[in-house]
Protein backbone atom coordinates (compact mmCIF):
# COMPACT_ATOMS: atom_id res chain seq x y z
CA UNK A 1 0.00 0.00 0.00
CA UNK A 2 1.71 3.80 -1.25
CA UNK A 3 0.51 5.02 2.94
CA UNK A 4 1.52 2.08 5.06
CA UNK A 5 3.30 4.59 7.41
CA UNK A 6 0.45 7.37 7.38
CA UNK A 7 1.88 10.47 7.95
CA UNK A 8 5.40 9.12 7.26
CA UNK A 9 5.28 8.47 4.25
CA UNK A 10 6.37 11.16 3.44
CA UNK A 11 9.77 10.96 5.19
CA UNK A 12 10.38 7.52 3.79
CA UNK A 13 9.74 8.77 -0.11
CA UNK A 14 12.20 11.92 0.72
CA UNK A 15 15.10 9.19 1.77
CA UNK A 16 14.19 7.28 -1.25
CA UNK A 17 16.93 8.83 -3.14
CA UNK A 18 19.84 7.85 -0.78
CA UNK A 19 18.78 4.27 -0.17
CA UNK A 20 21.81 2.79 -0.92
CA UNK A 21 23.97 4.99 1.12
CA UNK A 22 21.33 4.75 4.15
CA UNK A 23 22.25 0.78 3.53
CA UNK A 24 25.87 1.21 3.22
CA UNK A 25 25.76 3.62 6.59
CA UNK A 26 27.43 1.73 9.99
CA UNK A 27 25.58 0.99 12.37
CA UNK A 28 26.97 3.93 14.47
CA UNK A 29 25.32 6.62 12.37
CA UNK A 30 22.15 5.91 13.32
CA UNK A 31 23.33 6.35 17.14
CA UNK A 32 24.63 9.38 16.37
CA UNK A 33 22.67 10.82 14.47
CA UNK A 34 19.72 10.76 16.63
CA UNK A 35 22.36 12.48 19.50
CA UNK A 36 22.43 14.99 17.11
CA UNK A 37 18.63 15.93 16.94
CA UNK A 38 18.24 15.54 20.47
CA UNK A 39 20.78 17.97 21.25
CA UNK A 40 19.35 20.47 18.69
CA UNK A 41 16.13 19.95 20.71
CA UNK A 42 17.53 20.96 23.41
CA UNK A 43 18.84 24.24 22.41
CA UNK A 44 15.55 25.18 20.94
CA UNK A 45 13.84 24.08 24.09
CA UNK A 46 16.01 26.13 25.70
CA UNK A 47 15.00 29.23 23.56
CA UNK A 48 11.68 28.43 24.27
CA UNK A 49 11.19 26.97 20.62
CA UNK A 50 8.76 23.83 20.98
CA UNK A 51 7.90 23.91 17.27
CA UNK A 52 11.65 23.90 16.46
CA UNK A 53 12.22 21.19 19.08
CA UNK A 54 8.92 19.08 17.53
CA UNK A 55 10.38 19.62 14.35
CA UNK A 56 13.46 17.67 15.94
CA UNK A 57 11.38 14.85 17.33
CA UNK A 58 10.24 14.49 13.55
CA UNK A 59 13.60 13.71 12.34
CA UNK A 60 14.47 11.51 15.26
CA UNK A 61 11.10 9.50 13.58
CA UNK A 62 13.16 9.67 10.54
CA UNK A 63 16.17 8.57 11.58
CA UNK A 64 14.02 5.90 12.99
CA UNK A 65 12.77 4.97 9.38
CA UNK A 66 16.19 5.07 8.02
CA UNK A 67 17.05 2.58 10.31
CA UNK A 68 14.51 0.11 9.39
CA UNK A 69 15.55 0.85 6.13
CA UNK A 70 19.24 -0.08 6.93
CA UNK A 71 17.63 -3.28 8.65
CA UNK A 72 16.14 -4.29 5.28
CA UNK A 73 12.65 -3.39 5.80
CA UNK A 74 10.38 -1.22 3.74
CA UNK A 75 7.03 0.41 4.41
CA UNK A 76 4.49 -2.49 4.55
CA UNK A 77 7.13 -4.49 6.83
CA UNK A 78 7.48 -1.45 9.07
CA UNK A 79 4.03 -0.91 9.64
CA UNK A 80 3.21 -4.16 10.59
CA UNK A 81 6.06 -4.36 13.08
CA UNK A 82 4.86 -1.24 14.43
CA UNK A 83 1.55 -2.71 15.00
CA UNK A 84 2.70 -5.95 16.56
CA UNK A 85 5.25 -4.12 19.24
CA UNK A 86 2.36 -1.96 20.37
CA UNK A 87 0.17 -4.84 21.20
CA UNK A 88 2.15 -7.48 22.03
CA UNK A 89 4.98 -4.81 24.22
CA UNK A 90 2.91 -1.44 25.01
CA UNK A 91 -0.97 -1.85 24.90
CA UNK A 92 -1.56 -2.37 29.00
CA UNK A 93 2.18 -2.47 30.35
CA UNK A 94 3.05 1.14 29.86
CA UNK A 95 3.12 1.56 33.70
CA UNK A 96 5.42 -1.04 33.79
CA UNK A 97 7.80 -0.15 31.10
CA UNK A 98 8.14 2.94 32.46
CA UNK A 99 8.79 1.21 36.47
CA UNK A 100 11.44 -0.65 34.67
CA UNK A 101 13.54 2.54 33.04
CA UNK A 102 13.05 4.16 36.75
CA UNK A 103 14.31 1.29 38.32
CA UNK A 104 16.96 -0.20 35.82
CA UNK A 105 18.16 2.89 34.46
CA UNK A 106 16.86 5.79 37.08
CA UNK A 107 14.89 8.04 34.72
């Protein structure tokens, strides 16, 4: 289907043009790169810029993609994955998920 990531789409048709090079990247850019937009979220929240900092969040979803793409997945794939981790991980243990980073990891 041309939507299988909604909204997204778009992102995934913009990167369309660099596949290759997304799946010749390391694994370590994807890391990175997601440092990256969460440190230029932080110096717009800073400013008090929440749309620049949302903007931000938007290409950490990207980067996301990008990644699946690395992993060898496209659209269809992706949303279906999507939908299984929410059920089968999120839907009714959210409390607990987030117990386990305050415990585990103390945020």
């Amino acid at each position: 289907m041309a939507e299988d990531l909604g909204p997204f789409q778009d992102f995934w048709n913009a990167w369309n043009e660099v596949h290759d090079e997304i799946r010749g990247k390391d694994f370590e850019h994807f890391p990175r790169a997601v440092e990256i937009q969460f440190e230029e979220m932080r110096e717009h929240l800073d400013n008090g810029d929440r749309r620049a900092a949302a903007r931000e969040v938007t290409d950490v979803i990207s980067i996301a993609l990008n990644t699946m793409r690395w992993l060898g997945y496209g659209p269809a794939e992706i949303a279906q994955i999507a939908r299984d981790r929410a059920g089968e991980r999120m839907r009714g243990q959210t409390p607990s998920i987030l117990e386990k980073y305050q415990r585990e990891y103390d945020i």
